[in-house]
Protein backbone atom coordinates (compact mmCIF):
# COMPACT_ATOMS: atom_id res chain seq x y z
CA UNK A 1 60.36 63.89 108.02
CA UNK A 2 63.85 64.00 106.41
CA UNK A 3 62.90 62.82 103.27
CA UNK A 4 60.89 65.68 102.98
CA UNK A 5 63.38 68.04 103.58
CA UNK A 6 65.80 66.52 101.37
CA UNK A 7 62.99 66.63 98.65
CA UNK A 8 62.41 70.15 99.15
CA UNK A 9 65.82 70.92 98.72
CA UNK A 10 66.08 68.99 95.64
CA UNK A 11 63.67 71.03 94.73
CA UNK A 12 64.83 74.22 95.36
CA UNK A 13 68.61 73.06 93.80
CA UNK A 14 66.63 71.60 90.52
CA UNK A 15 64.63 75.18 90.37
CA UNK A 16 67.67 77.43 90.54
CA UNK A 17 69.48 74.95 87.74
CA UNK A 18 66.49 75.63 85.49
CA UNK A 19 66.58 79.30 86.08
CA UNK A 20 70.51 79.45 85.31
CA UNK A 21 69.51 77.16 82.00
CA UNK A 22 67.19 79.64 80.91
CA UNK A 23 69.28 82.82 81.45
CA UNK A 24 72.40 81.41 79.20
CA UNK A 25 69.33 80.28 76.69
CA UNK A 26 68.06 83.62 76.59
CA UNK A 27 71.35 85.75 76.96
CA UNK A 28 73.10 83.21 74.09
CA UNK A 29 69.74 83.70 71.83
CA UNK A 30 69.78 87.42 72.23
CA UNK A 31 73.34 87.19 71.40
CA UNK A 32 72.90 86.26 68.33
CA UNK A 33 70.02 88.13 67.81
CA UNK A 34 72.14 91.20 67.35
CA UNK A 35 70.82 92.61 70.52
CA UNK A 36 73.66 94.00 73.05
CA UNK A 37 73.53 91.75 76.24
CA UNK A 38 76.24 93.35 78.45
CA UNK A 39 73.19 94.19 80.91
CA UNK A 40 72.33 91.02 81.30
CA UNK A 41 75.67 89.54 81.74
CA UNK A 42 76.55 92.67 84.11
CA UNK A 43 73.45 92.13 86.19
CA UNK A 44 74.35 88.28 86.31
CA UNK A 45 78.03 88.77 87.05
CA UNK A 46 76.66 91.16 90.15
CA UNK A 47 74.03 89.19 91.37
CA UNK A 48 76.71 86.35 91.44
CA UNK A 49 79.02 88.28 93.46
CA UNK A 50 76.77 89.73 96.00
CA UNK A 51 75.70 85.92 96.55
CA UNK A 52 78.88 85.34 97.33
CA UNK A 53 79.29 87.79 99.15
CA UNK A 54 76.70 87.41 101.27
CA UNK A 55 77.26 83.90 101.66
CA UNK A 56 80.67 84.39 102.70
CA UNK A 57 80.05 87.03 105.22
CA UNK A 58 77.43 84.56 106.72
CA UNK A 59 80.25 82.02 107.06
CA UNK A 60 82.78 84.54 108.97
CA UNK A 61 80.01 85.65 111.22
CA UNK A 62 79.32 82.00 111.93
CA UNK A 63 82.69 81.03 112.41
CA UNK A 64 83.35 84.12 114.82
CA UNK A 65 80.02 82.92 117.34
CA UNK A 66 81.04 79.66 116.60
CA UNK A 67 84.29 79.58 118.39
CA UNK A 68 83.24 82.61 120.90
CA UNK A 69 80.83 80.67 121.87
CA UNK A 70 82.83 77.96 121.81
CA UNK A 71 85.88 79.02 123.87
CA UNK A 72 83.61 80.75 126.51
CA UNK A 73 84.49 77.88 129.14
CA UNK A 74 88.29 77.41 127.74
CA UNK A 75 88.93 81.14 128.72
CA UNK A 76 86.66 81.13 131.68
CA UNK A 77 88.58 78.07 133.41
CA UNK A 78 92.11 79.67 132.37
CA UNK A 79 92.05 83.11 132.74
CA UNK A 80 93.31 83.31 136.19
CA UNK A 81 96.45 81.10 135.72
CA UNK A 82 96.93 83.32 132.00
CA UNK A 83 96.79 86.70 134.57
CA UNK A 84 99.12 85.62 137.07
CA UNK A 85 101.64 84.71 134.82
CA UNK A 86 101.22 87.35 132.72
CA UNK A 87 101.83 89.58 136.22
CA UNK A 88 104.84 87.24 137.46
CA UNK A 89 106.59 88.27 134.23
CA UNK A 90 105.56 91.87 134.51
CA UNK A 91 106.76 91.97 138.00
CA UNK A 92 110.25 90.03 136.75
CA UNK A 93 110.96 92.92 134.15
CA UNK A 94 110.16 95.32 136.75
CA UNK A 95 112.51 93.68 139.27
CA UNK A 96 115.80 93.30 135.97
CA UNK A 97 115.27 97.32 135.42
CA UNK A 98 115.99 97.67 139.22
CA UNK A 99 118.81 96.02 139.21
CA UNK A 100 120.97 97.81 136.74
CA UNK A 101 120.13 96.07 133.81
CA UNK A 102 118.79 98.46 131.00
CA UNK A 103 115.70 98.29 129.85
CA UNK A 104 114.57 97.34 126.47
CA UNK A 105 113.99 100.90 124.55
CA UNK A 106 116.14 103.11 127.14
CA UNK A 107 118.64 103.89 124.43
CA UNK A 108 116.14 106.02 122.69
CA UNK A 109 116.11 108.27 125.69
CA UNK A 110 118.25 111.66 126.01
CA UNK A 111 120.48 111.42 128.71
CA UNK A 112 122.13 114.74 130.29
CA UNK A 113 125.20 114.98 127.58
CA UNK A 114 122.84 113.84 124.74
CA UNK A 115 121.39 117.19 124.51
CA UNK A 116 120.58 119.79 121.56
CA UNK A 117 122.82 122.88 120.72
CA UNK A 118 122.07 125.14 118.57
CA UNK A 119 125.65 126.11 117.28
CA UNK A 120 126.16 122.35 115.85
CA UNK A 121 123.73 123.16 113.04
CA UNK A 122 124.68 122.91 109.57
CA UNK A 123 125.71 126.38 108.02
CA UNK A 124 125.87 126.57 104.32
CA UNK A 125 128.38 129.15 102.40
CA UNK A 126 126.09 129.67 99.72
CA UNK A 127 125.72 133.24 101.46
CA UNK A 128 123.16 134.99 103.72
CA UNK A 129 120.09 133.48 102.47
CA UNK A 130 120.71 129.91 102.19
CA UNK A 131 120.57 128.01 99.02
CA UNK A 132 117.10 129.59 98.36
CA UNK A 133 116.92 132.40 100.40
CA UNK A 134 114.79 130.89 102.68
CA UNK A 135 117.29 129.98 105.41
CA UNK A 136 121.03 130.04 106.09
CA UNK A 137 123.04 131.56 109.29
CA UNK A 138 123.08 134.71 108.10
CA UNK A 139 126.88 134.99 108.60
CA UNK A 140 127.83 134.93 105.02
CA UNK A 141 130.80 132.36 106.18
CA UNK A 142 130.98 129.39 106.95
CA UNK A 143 131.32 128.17 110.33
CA UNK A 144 128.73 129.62 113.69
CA UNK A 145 129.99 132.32 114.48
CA UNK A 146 131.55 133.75 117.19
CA UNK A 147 129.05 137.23 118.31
């Protein structure tokens, strides 16, 4: 029963070889022919990629089921040792930001002297309207000012 499988595929390799023969025979004859083959070659060069592309979407998809599938029981036998640890250490960087330690990211934070006033903007002295007359203090000087 093998054989005949690898016989039919031998057969379907040697038909697709004797297709791709006679395309290059007929493009290369047409060629020379004078006639204009870029519809030929454009329809080849596309069939050629969509293959391709077909072919290798059918190997990611098979890869991806492949080791899903695959690493089912892996993940199913682990996942409760990968949860508690993953808690312990949660739990551990809960317990360090307790205990006076800062925190990864709590220098972004305002604290109560790290706050916004209005008189440290930037005042220009190109006059009343700014630069463009589109901003500016209004004060004509430079400096906030004092009202």
């Amino acid at each position: 029963m093998a054989s005949a499988d690898r016989s039919r595929a031998a057969d379907i390799a040697g038909l697709v070889v004797q297709l791709f023969v006679y395309y290059i025979v007929i493009v290369f004859a047409l060629d020379t022919a004078g006639f204009d083959t870029s519809v030929l070659t454009t329809l080849f060069a596309s069939f050629v990629m969509a293959l391709f592309g077909a072919l290798g979407l059918a190997a990611a998809i098979a890869i991806g089921i492949g080791l899903g599938w695959g690493s089912k029981d892996c993940v199913a036998d682990n996942i409760d040792g990968w949860m508690r640890r993953a808690r312990r250490g949660a739990s551990d960087i809960a317990e360090e930001d307790g205990s006076g330690r800062r925190s990864r990211g709590s220098d972004d934070t305002l604290g109560d002297s790290d706050t916004f006033d209005d008189s440290d903007s930037f005042d220009d002295d190109s006059g009343p309207g700014g630069p463009s007359g589109t901003g500016g203090s209004g004060t004509g000087g430079s400096g906030p000012s004092d009202d």
